[in-house]
N, C-alpha and C. Protein backbone atom coordinates (compact mmCIF):
# COMPACT_ATOMS: atom_id res chain seq x y z
N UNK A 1 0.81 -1.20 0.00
CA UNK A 1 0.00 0.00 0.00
C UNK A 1 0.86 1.27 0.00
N UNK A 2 1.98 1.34 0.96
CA UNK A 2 2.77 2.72 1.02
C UNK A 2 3.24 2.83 -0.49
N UNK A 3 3.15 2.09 -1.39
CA UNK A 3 4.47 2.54 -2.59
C UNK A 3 3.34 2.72 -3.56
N UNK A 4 2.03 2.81 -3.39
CA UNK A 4 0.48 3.36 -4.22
C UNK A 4 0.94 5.33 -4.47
N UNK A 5 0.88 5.89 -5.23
CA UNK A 5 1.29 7.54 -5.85
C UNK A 5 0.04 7.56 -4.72
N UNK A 6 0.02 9.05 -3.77
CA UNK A 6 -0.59 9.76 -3.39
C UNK A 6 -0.26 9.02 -1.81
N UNK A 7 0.31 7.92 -1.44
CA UNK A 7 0.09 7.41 0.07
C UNK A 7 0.32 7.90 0.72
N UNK A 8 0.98 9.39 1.31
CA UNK A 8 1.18 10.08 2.35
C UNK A 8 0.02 10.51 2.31
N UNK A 9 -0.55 11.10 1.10
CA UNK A 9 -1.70 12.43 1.45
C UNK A 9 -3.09 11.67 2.18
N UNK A 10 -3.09 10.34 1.50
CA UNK A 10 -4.18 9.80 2.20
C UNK A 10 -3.98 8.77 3.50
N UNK A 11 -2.80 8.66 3.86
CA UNK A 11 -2.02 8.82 5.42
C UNK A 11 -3.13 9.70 6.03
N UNK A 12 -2.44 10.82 5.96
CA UNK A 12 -2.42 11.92 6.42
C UNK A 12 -3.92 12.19 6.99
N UNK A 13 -4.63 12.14 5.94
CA UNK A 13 -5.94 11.95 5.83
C UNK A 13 -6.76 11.08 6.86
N UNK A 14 -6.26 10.00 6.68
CA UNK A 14 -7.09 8.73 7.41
C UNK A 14 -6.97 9.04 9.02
N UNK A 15 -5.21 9.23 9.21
CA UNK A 15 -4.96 9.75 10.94
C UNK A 15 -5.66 11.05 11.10
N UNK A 16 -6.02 12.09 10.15
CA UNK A 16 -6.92 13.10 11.18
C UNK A 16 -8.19 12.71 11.51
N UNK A 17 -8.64 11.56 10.20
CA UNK A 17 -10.23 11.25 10.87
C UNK A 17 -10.15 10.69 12.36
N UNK A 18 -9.05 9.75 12.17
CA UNK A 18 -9.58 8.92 13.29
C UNK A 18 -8.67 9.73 14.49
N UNK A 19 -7.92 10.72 14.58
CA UNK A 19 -8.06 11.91 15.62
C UNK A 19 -9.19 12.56 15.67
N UNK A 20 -10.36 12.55 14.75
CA UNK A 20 -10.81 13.22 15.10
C UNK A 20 -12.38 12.62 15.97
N UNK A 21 -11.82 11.04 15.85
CA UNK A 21 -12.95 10.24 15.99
C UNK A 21 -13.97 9.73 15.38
N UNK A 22 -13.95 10.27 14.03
CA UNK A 22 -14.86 9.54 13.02
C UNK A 22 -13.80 8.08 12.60
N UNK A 23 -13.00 7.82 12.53
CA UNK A 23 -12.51 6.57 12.29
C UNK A 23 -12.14 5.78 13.84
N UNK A 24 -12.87 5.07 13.76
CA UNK A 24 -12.39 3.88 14.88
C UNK A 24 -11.59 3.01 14.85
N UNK A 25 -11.80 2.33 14.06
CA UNK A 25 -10.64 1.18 13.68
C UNK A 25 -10.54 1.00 12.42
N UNK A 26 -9.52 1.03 11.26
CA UNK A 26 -9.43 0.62 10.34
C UNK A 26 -7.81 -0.20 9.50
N UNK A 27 -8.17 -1.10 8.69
CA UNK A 27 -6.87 -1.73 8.13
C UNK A 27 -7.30 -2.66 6.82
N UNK A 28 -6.26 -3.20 6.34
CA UNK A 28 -6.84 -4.25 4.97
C UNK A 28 -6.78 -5.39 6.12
N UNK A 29 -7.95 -6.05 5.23
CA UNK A 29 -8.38 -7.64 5.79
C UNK A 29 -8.03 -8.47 5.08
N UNK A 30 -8.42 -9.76 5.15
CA UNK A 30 -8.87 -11.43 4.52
C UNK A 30 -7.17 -11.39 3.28
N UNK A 31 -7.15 -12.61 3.05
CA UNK A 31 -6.49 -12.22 1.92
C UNK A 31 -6.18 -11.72 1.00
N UNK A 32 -6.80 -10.32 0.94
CA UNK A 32 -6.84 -9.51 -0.40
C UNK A 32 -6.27 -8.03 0.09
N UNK A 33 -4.68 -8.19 0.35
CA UNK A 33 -4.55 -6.45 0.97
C UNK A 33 -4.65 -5.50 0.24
N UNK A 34 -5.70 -5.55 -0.68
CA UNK A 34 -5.95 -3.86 -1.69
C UNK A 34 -7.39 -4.00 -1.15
N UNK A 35 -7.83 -4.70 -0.01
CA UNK A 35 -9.48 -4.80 0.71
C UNK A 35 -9.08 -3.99 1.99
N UNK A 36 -9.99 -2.81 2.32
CA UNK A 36 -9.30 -2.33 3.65
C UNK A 36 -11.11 -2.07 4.66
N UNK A 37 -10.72 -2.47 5.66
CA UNK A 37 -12.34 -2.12 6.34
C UNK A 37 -11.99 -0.65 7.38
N UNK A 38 -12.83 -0.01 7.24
CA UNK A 38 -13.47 0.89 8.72
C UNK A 38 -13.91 1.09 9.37
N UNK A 39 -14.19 1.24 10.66
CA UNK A 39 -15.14 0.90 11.58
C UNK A 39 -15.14 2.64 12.05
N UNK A 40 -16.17 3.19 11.59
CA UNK A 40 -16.72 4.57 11.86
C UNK A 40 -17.79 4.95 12.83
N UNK A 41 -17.34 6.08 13.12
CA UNK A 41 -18.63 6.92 14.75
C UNK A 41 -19.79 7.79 13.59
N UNK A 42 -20.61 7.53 12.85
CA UNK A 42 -21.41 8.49 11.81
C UNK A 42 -22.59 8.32 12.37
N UNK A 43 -23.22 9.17 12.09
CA UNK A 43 -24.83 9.14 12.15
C UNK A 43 -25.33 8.52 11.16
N UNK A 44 -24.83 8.57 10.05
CA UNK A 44 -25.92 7.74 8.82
C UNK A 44 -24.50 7.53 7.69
N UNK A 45 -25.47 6.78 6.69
CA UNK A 45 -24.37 6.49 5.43
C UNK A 45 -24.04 7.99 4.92
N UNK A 46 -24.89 8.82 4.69
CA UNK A 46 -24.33 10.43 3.92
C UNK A 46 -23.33 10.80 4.54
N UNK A 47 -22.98 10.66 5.39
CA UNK A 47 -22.48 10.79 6.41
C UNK A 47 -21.19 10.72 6.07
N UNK A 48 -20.55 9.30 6.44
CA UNK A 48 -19.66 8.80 6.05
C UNK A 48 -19.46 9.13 4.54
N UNK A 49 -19.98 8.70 3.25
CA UNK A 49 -20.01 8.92 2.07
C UNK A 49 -19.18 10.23 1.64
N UNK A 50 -19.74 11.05 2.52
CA UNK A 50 -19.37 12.79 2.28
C UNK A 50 -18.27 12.77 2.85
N UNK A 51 -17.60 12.24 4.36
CA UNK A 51 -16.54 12.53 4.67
C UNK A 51 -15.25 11.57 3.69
N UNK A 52 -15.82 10.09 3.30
CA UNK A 52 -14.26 9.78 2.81
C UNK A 52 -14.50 10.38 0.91
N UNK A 53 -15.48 10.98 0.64
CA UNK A 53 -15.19 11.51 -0.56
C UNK A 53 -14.18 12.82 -0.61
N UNK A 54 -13.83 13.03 0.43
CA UNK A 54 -12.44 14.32 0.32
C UNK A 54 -10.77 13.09 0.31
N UNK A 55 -10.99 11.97 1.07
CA UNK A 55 -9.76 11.15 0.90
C UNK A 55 -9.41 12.03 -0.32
N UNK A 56 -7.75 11.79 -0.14
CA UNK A 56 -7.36 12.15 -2.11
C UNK A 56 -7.14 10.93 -2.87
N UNK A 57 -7.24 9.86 -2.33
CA UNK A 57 -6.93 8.37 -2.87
C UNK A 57 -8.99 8.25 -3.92
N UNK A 58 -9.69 9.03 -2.74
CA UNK A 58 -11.28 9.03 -3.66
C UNK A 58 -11.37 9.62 -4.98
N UNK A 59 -10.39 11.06 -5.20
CA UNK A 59 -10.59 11.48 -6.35
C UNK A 59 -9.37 11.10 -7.22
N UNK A 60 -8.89 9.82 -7.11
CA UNK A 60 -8.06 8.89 -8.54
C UNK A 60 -8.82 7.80 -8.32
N UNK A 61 -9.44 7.58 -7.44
CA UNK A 61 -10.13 5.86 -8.05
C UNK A 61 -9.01 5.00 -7.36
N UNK A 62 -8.23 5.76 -6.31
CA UNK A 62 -7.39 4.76 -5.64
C UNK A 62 -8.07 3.75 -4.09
N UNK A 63 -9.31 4.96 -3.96
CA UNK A 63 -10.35 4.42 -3.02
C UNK A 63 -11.51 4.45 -3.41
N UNK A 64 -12.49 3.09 -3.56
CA UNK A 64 -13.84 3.08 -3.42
C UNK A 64 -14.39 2.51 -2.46
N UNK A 65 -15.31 3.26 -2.09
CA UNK A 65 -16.48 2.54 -1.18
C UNK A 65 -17.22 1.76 -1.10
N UNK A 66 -17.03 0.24 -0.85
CA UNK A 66 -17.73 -1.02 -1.56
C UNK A 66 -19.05 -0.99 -1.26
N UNK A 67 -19.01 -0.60 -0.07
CA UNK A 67 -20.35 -1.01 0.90
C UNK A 67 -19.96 -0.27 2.34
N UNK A 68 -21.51 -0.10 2.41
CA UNK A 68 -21.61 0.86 4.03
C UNK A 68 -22.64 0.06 5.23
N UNK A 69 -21.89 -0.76 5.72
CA UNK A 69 -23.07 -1.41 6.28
C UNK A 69 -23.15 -0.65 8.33
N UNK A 70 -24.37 -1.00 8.78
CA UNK A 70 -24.80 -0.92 9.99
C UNK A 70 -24.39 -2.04 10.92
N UNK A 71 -23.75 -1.60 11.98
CA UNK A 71 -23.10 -2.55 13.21
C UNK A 71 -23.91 -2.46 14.22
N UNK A 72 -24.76 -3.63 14.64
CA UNK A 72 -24.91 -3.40 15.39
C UNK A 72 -24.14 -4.28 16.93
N UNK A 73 -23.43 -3.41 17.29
CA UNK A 73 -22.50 -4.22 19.18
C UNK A 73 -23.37 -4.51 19.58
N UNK A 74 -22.68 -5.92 20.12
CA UNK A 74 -23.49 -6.67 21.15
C UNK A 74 -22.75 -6.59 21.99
N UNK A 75 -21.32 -6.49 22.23
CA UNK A 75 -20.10 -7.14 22.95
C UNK A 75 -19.35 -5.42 23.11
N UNK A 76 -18.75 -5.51 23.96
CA UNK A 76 -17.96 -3.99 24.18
C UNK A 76 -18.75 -3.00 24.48
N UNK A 77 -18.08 -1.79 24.36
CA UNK A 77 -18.46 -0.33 24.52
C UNK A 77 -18.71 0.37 22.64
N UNK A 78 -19.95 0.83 22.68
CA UNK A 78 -20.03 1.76 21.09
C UNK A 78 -19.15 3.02 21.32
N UNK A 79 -18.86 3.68 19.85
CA UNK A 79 -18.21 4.76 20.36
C UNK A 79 -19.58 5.77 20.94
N UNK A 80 -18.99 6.60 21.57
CA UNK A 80 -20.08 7.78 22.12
C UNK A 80 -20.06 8.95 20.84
N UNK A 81 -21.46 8.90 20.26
CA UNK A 81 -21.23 10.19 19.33
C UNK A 81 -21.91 11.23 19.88
């Protein structure tokens, strides 16, 4: 992933969300490391949608958004929004 054109800026990017608390946990999964999941604090899908459409990896097509699904915890603490 680091040697992808643009990987600092969307570094950069990803650590202010999740300073800022909209990103909770995120990384690539399963055997496919160009698959990456997020685990986000949003109120709704627009939500999210609108915030990773500024990524700069969103405007080359270096990031798409496969799917936005709803979690619901059973186990742990949710984040507090």
């Amino acid at each position: 992933m680091e040697e992808q054109a643009g990987w600092s800026e969307h570094a950069a990017f990803m650590n202010e969300l999740e300073a800022e608390g909209f990103v909770v946990m995120g990384g690539p999964y399963g055997e496919h490391p160009h698959r990456a999941l997020l685990v986000v604090n949003a109120a709704n899908e627009n939500e999210i949608r609108v915030r990773l459409a500024d990524d700069p990896w969103s405007a080359t097509s270096t990031l798409r958004t496969a799917e936005v699904a709803p979690w619901e915890i059973r186990l742990g603490k949710s984040p507090v929004r």
